[in-house]
C-alpha atoms as a PDB file:
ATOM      1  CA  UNK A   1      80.085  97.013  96.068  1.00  0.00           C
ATOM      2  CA  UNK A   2      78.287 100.079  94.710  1.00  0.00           C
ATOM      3  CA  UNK A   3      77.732 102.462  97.221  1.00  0.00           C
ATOM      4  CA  UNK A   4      74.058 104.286  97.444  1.00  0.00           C
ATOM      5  CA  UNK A   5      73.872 107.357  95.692  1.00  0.00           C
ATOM      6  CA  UNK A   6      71.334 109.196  98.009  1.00  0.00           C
ATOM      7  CA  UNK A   7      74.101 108.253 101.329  1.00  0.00           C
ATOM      8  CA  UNK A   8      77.196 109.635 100.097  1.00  0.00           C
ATOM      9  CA  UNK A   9      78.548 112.903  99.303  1.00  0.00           C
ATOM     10  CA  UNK A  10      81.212 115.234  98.125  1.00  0.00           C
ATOM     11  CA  UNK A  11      84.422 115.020 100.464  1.00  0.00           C
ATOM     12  CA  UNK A  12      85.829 118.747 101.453  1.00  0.00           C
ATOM     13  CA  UNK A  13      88.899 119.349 100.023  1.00  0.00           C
ATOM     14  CA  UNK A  14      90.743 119.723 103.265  1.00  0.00           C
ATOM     15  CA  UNK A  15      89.331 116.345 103.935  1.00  0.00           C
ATOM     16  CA  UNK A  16      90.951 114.737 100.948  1.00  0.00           C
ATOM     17  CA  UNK A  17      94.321 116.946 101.389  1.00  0.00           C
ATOM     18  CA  UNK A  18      94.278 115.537 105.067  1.00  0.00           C
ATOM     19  CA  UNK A  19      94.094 111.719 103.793  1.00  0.00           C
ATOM     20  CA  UNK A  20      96.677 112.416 101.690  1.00  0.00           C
ATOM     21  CA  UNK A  21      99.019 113.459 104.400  1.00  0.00           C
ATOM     22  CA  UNK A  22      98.046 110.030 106.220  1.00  0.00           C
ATOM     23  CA  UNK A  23      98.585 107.947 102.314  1.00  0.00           C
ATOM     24  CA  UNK A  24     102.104 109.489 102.119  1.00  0.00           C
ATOM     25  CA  UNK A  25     102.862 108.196 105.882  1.00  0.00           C
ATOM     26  CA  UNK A  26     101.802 104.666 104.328  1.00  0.00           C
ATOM     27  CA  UNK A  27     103.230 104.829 101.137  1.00  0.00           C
ATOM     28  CA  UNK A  28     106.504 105.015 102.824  1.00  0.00           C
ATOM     29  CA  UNK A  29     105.506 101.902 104.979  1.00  0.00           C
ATOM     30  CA  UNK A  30     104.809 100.167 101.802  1.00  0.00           C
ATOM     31  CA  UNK A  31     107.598 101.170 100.379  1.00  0.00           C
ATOM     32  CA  UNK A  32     110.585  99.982 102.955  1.00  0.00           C
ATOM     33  CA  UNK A  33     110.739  96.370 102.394  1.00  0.00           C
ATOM     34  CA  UNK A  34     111.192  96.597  99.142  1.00  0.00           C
ATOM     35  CA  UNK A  35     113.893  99.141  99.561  1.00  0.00           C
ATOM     36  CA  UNK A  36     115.162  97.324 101.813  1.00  0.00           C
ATOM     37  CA  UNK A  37     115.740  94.177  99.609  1.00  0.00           C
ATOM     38  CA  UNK A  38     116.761  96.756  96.899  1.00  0.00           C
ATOM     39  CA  UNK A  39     119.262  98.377  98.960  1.00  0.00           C
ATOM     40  CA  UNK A  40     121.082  95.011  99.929  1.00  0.00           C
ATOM     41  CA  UNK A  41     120.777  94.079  96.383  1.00  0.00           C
ATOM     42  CA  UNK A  42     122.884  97.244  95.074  1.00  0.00           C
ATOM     43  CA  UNK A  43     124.962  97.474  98.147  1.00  0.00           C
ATOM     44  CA  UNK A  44     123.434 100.721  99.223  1.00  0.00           C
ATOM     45  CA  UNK A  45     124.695 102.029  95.622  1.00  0.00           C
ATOM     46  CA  UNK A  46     124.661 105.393  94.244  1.00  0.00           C
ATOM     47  CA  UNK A  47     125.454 105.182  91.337  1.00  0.00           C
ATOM     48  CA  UNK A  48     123.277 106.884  88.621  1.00  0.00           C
ATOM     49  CA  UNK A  49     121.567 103.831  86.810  1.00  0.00           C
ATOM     50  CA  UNK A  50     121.010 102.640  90.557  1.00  0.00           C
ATOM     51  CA  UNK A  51     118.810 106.172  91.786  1.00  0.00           C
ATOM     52  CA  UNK A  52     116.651 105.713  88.467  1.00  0.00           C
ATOM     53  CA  UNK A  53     116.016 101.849  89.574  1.00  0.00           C
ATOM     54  CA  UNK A  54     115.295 103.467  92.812  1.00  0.00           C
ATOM     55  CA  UNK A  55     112.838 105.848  91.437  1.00  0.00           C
ATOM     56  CA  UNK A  56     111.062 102.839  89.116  1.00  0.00           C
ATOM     57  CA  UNK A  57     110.847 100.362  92.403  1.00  0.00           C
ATOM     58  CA  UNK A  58     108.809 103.048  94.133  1.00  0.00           C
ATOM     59  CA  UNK A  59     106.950 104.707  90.882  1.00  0.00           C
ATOM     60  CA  UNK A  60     105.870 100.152  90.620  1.00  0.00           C
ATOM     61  CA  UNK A  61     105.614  99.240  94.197  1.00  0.00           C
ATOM     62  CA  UNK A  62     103.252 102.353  94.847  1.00  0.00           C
ATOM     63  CA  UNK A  63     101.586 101.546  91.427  1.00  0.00           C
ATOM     64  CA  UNK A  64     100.565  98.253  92.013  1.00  0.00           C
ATOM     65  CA  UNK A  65      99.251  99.315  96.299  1.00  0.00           C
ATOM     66  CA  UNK A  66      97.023 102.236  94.481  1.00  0.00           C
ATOM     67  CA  UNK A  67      96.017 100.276  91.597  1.00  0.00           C
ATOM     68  CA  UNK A  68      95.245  97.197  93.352  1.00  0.00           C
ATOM     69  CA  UNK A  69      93.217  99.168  95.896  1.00  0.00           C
ATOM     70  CA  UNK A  70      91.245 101.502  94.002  1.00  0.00           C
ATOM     71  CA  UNK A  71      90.301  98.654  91.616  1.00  0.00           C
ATOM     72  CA  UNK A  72      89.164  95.968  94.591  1.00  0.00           C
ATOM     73  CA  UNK A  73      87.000  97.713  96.811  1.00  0.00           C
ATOM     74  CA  UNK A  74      87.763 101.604  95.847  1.00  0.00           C
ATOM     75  CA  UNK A  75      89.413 102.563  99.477  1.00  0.00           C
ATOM     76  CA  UNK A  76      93.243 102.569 100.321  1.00  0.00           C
ATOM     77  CA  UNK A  77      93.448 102.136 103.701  1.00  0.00           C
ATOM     78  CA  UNK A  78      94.106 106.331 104.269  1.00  0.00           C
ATOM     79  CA  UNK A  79      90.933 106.434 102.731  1.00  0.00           C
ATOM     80  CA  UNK A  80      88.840 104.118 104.515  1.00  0.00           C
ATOM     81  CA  UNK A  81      90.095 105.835 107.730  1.00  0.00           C
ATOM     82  CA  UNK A  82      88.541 109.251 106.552  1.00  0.00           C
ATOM     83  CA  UNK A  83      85.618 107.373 104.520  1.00  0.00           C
ATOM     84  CA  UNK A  84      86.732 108.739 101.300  1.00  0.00           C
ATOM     85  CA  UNK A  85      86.160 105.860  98.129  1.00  0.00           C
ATOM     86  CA  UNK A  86      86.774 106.527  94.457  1.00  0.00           C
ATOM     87  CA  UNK A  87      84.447 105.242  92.076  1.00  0.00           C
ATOM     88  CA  UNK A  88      83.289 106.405  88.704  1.00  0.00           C
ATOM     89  CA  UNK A  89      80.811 108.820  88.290  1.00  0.00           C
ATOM     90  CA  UNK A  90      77.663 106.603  88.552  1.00  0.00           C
ATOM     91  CA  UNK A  91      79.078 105.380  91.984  1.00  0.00           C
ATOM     92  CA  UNK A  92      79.996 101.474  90.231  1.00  0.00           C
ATOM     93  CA  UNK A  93      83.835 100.657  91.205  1.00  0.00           C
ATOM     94  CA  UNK A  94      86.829 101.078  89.363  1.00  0.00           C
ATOM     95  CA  UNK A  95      87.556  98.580  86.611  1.00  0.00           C
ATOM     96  CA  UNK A  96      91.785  97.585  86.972  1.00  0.00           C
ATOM     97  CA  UNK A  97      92.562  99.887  83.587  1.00  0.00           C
ATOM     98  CA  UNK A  98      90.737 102.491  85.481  1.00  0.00           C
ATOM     99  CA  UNK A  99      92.595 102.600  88.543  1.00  0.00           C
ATOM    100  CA  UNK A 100      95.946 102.270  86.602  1.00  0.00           C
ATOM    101  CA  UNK A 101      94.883 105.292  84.398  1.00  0.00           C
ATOM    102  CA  UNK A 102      93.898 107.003  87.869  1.00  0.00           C
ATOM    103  CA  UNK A 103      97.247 106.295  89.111  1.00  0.00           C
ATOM    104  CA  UNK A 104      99.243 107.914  86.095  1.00  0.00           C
ATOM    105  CA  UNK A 105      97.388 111.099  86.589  1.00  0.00           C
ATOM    106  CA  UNK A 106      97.803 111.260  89.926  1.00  0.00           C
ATOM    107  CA  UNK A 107     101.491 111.660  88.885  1.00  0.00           C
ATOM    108  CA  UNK A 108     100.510 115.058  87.752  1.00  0.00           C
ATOM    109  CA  UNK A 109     100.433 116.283  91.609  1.00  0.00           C
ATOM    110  CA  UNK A 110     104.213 116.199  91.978  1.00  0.00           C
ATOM    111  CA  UNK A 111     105.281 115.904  88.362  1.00  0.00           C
ATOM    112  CA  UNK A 112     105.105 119.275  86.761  1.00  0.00           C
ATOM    113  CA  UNK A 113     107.641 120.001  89.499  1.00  0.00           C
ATOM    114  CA  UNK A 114     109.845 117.127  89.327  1.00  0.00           C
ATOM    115  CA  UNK A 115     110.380 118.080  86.166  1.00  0.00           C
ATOM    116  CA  UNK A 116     111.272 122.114  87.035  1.00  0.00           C
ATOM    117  CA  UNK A 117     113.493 120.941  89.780  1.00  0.00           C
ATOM    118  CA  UNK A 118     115.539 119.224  86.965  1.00  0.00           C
ATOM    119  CA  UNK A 119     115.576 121.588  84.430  1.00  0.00           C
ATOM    120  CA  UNK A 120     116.627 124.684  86.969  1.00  0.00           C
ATOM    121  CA  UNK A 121     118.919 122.602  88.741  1.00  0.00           C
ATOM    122  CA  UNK A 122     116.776 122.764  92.506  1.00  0.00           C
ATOM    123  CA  UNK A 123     117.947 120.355  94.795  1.00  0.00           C
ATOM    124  CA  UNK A 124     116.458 119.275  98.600  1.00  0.00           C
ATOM    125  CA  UNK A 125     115.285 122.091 100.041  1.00  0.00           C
ATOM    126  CA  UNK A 126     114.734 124.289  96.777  1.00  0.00           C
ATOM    127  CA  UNK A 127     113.414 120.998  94.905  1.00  0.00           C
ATOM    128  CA  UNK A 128     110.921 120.086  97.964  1.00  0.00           C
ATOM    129  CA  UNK A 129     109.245 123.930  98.335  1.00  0.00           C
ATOM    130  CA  UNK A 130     109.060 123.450  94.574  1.00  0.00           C
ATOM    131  CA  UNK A 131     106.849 119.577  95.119  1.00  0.00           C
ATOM    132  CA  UNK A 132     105.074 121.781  97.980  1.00  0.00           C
ATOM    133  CA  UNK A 133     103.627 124.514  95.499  1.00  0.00           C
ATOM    134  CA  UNK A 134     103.257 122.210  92.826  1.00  0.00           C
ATOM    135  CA  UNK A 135     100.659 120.091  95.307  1.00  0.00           C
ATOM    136  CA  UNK A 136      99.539 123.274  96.074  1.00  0.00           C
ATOM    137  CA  UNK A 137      98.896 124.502  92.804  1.00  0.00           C
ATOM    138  CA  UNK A 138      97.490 121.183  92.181  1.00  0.00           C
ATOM    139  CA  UNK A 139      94.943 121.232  94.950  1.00  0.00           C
ATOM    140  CA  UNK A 140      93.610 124.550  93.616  1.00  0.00           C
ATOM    141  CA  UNK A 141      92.575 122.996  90.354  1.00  0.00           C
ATOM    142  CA  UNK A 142      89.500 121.151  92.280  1.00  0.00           C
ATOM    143  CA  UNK A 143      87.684 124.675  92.328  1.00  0.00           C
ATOM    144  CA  UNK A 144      87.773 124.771  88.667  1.00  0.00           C
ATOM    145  CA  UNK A 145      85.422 121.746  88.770  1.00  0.00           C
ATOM    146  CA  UNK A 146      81.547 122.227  89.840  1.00  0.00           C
ATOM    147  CA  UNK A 147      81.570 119.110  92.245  1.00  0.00           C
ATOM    148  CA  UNK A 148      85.068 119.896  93.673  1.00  0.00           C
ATOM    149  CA  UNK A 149      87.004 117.018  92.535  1.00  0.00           C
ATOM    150  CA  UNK A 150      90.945 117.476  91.234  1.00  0.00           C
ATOM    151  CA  UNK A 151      91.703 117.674  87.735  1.00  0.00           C
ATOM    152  CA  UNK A 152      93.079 113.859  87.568  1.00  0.00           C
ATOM    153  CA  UNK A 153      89.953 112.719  88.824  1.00  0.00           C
ATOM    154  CA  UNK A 154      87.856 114.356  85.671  1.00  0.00           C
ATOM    155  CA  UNK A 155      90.129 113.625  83.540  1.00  0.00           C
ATOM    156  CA  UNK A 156      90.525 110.004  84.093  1.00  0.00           C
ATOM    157  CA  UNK A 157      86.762 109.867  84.591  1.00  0.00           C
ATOM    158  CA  UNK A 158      86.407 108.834  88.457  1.00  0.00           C
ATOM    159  CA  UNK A 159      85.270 111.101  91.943  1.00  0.00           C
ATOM    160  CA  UNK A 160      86.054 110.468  95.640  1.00  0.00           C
ATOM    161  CA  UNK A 161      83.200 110.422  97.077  1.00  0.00           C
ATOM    162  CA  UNK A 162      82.493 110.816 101.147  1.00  0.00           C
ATOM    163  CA  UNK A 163      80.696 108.102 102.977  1.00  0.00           C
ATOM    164  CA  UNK A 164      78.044 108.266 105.738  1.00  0.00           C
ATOM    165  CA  UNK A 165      79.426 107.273 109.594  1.00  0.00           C
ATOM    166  CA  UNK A 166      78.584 104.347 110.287  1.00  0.00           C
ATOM    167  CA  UNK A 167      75.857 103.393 112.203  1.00  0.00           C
ATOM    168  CA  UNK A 168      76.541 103.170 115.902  1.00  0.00           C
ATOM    169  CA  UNK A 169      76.150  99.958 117.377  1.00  0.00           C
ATOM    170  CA  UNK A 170      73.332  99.220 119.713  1.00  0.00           C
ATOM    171  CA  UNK A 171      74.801  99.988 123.445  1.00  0.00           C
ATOM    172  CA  UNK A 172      75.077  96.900 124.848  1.00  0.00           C
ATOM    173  CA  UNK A 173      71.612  95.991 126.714  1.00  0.00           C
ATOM    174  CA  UNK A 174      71.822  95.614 130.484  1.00  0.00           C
ATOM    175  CA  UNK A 175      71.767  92.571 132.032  1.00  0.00           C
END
């Protein structure tokens, strides 16, 4: 499904940020049966080898919804709601190793400052405005690039792309 060329265009980035707020609201949905089953599994453990199996159920689960989505028809469903679709940069869709490489890059938004909140000891709070200007700093790198996309989606080789509205329906004729 290789959209036209000439009928979409370049998302704004507030646009993407926005669908991004709406993909973390589902990512959570898609995430709490499997933490649920998880949870009953460990008996609500916290042990330390139980919040790293934690971590690798949601790094898979999310994974595989991303991955899965990006590869079939290029939407999540965040992204069909604001008409945003990934594809590569001659508009064909994502092949699977695409998407997954996609996915591993995307890491990069909240990484970087995973990885500081570790090392300087930050916890809630201090580790979550550290996330928030990492996704910040993130979002920035898209005005480094000529046709606004983020620095994952050059690297791994893809663009979102904005479609048209669609067409309104005919009003229904009078009887």
């Amino acid at each position: 499904m290789q959209p036209d060329n000439a009928a979409v265009s370049m998302p704004s980035i507030r646009r993407r940020l926005v669908s991004m707020v709406y993909e973390l609201l589902l990512a959570f949905a898609a995430l709490f049966l499997p933490f649920l089953v998880f949870e009953f599994a460990v008996d609500a453990s916290h042990a330390a080898a139980v919040e790293h199996g934690r971590q690798a159920l949601a790094f898979l689960v999310l994974g595989a919804y991303f991955i899965h989505q990006w590869s079939r028809k290029g939407q999540t469903l965040a992204m069909q709601t604001w008409r945003l679709r990934v594809t590569l940069p001659d508009g064909a869709p994502l092949p699977l190793q695409r998407a997954a490489l996609r996915y591993l890059l995307a890491w990069m938004w909240v990484l970087p400052a995973l990885i500081a909140s570790r090392v300087f000891g930050l916890e809630h709070w201090h580790a979550l405005g550290a996330i928030a200007i990492g996704i910040g700093a993130w979002s920035l790198t898209a005005f480094l690039d000529r046709d606004r996309q983020f620095l994952h989606d050059r690297i791994a080789g893809t663009r979102l792309v904005q479609l048209p509205k669609p067409a309104k329906k005919a009003a229904a004729k009078a009887a």
